[in-house]
PDB file of N, CA and C in Angstrom:
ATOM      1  N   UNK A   1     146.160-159.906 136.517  1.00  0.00           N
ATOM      2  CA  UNK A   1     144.755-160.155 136.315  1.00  0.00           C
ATOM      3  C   UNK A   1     144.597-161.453 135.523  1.00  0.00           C
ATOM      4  N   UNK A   2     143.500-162.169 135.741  1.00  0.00           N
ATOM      5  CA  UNK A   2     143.599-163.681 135.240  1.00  0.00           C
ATOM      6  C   UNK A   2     142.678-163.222 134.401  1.00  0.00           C
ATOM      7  N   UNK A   3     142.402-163.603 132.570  1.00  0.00           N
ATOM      8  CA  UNK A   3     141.965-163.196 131.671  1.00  0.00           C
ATOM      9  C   UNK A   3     141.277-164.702 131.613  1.00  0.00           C
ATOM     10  N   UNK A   4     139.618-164.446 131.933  1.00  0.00           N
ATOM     11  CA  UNK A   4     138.580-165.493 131.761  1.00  0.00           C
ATOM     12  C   UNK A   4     138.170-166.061 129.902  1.00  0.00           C
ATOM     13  N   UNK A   5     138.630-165.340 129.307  1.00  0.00           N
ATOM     14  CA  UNK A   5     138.530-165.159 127.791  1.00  0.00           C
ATOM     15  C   UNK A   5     136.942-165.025 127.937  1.00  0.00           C
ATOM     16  N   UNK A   6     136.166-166.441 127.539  1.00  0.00           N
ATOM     17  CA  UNK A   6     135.072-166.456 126.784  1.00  0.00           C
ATOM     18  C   UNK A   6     133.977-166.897 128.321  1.00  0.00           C
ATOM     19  N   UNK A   7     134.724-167.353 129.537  1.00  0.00           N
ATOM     20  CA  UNK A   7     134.281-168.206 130.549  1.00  0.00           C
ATOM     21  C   UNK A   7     134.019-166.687 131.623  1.00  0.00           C
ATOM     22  N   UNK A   8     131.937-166.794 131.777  1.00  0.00           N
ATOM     23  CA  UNK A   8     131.534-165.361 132.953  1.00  0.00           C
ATOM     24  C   UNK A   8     131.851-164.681 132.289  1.00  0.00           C
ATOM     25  N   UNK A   9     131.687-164.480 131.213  1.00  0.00           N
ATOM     26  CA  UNK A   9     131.546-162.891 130.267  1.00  0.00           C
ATOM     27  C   UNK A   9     129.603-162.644 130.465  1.00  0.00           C
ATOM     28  N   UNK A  10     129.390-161.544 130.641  1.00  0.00           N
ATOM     29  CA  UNK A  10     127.813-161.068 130.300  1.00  0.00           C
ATOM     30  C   UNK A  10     127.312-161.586 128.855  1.00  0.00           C
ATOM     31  N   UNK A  11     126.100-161.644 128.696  1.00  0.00           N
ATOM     32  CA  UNK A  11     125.619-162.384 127.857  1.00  0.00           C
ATOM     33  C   UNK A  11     124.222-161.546 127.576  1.00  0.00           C
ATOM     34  N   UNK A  12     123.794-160.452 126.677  1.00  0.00           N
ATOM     35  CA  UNK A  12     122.784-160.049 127.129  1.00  0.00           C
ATOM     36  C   UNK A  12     122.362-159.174 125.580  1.00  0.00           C
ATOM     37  N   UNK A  13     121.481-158.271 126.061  1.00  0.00           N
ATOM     38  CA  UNK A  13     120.787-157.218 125.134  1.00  0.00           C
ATOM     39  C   UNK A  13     120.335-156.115 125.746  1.00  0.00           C
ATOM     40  N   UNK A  14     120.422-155.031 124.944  1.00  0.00           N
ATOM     41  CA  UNK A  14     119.682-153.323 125.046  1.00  0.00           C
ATOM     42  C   UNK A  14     118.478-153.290 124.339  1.00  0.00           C
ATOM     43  N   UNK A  15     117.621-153.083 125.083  1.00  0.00           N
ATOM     44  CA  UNK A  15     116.488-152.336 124.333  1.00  0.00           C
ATOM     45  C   UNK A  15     116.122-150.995 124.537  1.00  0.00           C
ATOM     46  N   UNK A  16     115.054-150.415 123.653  1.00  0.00           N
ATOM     47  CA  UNK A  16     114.425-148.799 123.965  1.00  0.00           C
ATOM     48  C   UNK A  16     114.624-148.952 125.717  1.00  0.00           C
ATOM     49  N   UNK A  17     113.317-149.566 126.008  1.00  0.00           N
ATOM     50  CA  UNK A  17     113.453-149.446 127.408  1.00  0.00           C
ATOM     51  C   UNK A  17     113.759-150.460 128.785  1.00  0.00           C
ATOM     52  N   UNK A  18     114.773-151.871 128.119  1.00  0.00           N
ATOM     53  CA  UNK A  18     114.449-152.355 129.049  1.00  0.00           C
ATOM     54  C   UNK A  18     115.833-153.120 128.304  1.00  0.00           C
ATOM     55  N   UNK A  19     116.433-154.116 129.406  1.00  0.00           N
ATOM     56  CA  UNK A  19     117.525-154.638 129.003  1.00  0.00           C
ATOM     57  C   UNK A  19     117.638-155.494 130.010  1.00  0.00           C
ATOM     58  N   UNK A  20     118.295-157.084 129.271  1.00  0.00           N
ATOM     59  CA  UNK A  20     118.658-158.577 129.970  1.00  0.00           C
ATOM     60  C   UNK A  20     120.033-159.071 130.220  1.00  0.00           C
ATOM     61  N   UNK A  21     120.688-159.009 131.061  1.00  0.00           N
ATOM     62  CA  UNK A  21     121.610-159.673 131.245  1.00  0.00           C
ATOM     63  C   UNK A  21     121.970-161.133 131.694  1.00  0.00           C
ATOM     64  N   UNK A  22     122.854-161.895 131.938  1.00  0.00           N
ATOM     65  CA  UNK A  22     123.257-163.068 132.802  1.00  0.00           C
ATOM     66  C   UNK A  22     124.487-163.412 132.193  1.00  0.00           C
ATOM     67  N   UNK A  23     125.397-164.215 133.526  1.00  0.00           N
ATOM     68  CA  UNK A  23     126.765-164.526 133.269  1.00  0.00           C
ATOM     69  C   UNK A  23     126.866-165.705 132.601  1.00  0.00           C
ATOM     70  N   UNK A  24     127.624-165.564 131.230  1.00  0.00           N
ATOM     71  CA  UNK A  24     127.799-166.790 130.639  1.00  0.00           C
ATOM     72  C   UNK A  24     128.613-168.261 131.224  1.00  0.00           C
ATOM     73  N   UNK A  25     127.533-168.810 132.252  1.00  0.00           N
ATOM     74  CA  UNK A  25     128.861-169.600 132.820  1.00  0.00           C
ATOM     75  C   UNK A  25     128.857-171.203 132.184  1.00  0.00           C
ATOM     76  N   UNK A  26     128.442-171.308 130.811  1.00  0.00           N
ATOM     77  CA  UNK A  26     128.249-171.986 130.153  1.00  0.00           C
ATOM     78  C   UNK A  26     128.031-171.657 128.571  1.00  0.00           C
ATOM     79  N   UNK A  27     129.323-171.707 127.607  1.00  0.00           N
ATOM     80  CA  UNK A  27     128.997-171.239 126.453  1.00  0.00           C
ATOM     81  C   UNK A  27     129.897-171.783 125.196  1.00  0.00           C
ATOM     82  N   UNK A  28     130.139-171.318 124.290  1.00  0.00           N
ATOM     83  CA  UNK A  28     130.608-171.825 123.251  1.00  0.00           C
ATOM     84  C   UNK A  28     131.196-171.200 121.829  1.00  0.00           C
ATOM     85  N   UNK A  29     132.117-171.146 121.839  1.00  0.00           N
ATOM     86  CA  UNK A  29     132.459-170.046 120.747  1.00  0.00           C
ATOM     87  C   UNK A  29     132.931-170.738 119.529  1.00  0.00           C
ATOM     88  N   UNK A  30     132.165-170.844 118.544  1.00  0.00           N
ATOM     89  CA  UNK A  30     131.821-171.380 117.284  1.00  0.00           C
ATOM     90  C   UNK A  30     132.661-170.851 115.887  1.00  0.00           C
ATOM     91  N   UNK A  31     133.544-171.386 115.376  1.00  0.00           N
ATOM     92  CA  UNK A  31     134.269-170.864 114.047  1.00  0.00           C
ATOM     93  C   UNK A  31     133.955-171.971 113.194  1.00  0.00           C
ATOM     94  N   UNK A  32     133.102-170.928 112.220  1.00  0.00           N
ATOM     95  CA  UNK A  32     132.804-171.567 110.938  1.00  0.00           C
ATOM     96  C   UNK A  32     133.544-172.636 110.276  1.00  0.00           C
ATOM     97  N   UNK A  33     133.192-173.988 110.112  1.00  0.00           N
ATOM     98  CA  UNK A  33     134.221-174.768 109.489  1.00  0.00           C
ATOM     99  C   UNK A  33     135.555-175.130 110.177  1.00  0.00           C
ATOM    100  N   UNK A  34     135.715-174.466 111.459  1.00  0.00           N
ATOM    101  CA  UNK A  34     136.736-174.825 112.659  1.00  0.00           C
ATOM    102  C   UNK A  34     136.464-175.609 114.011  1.00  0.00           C
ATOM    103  N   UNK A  35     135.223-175.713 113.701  1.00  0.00           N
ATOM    104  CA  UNK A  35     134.989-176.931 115.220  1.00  0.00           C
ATOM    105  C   UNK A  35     134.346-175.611 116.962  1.00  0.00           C
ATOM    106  N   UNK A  36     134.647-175.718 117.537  1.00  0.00           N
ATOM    107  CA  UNK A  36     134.052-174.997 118.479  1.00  0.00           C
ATOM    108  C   UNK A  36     134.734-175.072 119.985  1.00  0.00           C
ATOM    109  N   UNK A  37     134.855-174.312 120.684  1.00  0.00           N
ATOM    110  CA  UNK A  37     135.952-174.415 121.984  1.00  0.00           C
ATOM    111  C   UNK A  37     134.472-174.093 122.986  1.00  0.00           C
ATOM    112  N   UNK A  38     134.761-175.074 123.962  1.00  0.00           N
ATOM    113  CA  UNK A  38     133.174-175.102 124.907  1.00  0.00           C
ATOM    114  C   UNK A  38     134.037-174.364 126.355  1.00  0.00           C
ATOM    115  N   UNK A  39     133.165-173.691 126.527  1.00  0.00           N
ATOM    116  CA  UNK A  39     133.531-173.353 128.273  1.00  0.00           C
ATOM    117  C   UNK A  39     132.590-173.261 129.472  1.00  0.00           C
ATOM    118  N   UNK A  40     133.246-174.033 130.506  1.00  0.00           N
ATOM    119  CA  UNK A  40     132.561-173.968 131.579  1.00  0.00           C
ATOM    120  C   UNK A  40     133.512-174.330 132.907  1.00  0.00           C
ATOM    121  N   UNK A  41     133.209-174.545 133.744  1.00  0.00           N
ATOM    122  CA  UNK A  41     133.998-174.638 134.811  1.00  0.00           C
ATOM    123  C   UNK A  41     133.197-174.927 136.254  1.00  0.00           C
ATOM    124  N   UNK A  42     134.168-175.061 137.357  1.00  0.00           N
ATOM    125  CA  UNK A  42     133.824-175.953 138.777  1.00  0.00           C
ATOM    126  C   UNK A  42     134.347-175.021 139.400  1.00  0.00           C
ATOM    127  N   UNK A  43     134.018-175.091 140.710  1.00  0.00           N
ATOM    128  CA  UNK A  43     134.382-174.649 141.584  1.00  0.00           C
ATOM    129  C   UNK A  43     135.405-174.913 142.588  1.00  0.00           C
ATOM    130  N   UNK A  44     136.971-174.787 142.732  1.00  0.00           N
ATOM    131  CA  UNK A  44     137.744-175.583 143.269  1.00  0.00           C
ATOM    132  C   UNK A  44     137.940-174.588 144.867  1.00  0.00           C
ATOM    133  N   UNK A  45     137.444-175.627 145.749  1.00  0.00           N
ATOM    134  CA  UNK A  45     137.699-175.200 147.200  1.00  0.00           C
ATOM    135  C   UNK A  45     137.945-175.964 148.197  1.00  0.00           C
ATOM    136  N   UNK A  46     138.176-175.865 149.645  1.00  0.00           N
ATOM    137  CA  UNK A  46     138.741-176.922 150.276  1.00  0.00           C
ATOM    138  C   UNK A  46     137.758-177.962 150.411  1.00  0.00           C
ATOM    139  N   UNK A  47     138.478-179.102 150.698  1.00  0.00           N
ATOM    140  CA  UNK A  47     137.750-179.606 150.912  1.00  0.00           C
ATOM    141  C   UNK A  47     136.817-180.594 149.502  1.00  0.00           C
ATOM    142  N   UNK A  48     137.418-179.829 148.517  1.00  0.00           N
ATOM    143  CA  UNK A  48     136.689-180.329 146.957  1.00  0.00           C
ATOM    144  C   UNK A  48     137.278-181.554 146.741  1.00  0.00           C
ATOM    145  N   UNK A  49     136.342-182.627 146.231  1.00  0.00           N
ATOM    146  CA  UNK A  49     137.252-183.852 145.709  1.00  0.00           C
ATOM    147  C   UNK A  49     137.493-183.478 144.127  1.00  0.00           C
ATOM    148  N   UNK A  50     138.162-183.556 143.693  1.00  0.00           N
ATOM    149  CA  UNK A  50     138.933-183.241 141.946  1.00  0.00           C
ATOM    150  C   UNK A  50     138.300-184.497 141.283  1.00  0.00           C
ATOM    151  N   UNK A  51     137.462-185.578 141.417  1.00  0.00           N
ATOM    152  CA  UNK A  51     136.790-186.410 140.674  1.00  0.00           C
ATOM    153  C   UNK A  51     135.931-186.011 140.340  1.00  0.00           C
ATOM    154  N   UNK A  52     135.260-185.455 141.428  1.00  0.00           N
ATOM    155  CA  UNK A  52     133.812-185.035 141.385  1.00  0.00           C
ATOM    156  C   UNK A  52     133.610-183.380 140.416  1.00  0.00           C
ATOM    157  N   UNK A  53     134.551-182.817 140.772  1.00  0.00           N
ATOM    158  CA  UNK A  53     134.366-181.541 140.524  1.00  0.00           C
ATOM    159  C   UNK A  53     134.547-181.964 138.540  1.00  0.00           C
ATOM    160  N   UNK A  54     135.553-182.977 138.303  1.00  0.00           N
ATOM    161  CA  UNK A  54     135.428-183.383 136.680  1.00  0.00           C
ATOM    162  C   UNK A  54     134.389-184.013 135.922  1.00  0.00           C
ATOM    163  N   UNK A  55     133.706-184.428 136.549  1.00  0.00           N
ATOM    164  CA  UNK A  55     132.477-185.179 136.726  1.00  0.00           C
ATOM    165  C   UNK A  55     130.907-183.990 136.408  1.00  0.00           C
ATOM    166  N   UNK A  56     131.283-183.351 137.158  1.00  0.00           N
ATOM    167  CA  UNK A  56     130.586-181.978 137.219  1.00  0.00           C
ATOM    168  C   UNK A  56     130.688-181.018 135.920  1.00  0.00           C
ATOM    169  N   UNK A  57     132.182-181.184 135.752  1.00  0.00           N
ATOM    170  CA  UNK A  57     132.372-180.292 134.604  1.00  0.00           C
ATOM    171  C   UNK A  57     132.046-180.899 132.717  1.00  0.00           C
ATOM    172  N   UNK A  58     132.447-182.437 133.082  1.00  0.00           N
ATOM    173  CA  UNK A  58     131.672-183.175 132.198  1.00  0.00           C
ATOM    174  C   UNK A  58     129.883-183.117 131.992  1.00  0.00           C
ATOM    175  N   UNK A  59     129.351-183.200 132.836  1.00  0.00           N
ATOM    176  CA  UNK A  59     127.965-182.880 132.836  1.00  0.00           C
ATOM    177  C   UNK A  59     127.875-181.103 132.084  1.00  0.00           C
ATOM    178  N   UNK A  60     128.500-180.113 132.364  1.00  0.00           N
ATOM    179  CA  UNK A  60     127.978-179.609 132.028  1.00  0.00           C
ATOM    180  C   UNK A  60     128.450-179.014 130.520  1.00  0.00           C
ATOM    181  N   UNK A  61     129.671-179.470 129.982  1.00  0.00           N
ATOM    182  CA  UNK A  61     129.651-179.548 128.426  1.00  0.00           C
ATOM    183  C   UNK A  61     129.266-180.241 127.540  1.00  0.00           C
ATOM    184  N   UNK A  62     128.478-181.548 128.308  1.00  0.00           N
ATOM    185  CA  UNK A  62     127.719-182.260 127.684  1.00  0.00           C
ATOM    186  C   UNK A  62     126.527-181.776 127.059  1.00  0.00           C
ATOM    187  N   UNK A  63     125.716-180.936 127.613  1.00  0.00           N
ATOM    188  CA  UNK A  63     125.211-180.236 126.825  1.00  0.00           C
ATOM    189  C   UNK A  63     125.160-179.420 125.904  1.00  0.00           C
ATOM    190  N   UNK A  64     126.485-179.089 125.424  1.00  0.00           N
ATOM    191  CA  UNK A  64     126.953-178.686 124.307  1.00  0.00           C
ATOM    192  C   UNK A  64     127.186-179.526 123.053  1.00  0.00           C
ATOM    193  N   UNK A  65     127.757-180.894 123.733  1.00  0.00           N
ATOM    194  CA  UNK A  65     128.466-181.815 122.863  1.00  0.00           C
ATOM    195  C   UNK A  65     127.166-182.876 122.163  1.00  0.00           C
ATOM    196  N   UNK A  66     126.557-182.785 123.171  1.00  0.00           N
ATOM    197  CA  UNK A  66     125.001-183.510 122.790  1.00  0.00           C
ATOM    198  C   UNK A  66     124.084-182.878 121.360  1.00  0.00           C
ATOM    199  N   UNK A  67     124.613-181.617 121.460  1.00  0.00           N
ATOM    200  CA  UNK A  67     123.787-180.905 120.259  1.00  0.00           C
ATOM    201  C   UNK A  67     124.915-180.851 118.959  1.00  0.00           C
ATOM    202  N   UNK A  68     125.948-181.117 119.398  1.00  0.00           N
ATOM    203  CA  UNK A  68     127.050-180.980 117.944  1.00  0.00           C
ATOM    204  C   UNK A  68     127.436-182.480 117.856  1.00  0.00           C
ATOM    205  N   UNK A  69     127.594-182.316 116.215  1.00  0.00           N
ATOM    206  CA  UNK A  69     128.089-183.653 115.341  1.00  0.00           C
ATOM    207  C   UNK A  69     129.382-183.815 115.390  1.00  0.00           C
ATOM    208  N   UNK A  70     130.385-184.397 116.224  1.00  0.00           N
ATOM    209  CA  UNK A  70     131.413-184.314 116.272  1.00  0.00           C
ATOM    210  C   UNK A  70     132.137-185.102 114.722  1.00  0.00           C
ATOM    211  N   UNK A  71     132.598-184.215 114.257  1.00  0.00           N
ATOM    212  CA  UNK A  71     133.965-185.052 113.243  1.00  0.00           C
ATOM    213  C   UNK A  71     135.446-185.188 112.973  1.00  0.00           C
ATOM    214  N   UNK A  72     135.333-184.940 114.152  1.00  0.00           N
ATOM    215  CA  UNK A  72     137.036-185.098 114.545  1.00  0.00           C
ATOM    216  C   UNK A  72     136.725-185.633 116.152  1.00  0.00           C
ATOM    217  N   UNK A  73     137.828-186.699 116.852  1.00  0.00           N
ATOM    218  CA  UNK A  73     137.580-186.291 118.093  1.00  0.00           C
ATOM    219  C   UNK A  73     137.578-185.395 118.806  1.00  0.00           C
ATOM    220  N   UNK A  74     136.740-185.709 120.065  1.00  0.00           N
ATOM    221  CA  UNK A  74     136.491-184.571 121.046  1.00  0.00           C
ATOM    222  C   UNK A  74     138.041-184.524 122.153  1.00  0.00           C
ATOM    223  N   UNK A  75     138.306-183.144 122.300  1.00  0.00           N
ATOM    224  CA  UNK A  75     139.559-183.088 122.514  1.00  0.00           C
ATOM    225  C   UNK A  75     139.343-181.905 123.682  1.00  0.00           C
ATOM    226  N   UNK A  76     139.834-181.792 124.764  1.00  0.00           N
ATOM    227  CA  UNK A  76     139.949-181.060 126.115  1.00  0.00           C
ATOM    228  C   UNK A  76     141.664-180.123 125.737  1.00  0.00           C
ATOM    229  N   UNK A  77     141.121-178.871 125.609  1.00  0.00           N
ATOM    230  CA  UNK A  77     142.233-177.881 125.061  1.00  0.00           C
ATOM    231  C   UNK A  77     142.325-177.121 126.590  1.00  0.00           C
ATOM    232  N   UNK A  78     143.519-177.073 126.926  1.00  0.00           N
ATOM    233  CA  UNK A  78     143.897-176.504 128.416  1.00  0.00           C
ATOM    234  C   UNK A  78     144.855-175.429 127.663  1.00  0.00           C
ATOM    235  N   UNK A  79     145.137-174.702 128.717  1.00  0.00           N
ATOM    236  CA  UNK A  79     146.508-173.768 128.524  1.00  0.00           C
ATOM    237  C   UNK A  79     145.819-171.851 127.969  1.00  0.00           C
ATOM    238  N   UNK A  80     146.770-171.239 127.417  1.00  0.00           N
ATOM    239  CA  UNK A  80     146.852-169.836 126.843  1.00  0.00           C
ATOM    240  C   UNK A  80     145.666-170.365 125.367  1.00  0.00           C
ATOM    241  N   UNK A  81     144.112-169.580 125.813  1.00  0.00           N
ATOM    242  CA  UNK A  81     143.490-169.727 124.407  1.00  0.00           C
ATOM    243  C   UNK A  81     143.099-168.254 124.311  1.00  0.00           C
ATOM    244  N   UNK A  82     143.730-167.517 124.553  1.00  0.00           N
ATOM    245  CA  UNK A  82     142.721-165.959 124.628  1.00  0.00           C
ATOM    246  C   UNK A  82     143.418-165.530 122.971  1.00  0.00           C
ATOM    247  N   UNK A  83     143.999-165.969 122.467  1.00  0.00           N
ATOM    248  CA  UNK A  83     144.090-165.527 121.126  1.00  0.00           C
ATOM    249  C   UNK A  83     142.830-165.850 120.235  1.00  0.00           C
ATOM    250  N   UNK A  84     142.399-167.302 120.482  1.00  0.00           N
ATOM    251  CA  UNK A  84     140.888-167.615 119.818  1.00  0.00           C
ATOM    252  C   UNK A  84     139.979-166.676 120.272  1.00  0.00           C
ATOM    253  N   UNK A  85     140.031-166.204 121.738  1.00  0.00           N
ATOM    254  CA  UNK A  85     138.874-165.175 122.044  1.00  0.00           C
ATOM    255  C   UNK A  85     138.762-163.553 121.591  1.00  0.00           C
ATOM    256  N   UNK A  86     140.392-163.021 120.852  1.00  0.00           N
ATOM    257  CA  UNK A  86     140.180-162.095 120.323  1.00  0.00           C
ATOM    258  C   UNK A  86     139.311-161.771 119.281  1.00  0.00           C
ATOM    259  N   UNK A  87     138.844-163.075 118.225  1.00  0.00           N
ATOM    260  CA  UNK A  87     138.015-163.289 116.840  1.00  0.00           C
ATOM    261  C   UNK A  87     139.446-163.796 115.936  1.00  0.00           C
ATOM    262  N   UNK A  88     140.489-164.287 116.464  1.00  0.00           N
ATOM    263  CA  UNK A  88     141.394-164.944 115.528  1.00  0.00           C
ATOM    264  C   UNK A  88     141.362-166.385 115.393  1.00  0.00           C
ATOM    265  N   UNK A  89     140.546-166.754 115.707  1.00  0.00           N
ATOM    266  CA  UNK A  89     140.182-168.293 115.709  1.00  0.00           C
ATOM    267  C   UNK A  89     139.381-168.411 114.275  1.00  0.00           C
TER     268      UNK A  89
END
């Protein structure tokens, strides 16, 4: 099973009588005084050009990065992060 960590998790609330969901396919998981790991993603299928689809994926963490003060550089973390997504980050 491929473990999405923080990327299409539900995103939502319960109420008495009524309740909201939607898939987080754009989000951000924030540690106090640790900087913040952004997620989002493309769609890779035939036929996809891999410029475009980075291009795409830039656009859409830009809206993340647009609202935060960066003080360190901005840095693209690939690989095994599901330890940050347990709450050990």
């Amino acid at each position: 099973m491929f473990d999405r960590g923080m990327y299409a998790g539900p995103v939502g609330w319960f109420g008495g009588e009524e309740s909201e969901f939607a898939v987080g396919i754009r989000s951000a998981l924030v540690g106090k005084g640790r900087g913040a790991l952004i997620y989002a993603g493309t769609g890779i299928v035939k036929g996809s050009n891999s410029s475009s689809e980075w291009d795409e994926l830039e656009l859409k963490t830009s809206q993340f990065t647009k609202l935060m003060k960066p003080e360190a550089p901005v840095l693209a973390i690939s690989g095994d992060n599901r330890k940050m997504d347990r709450g050990d980050w």
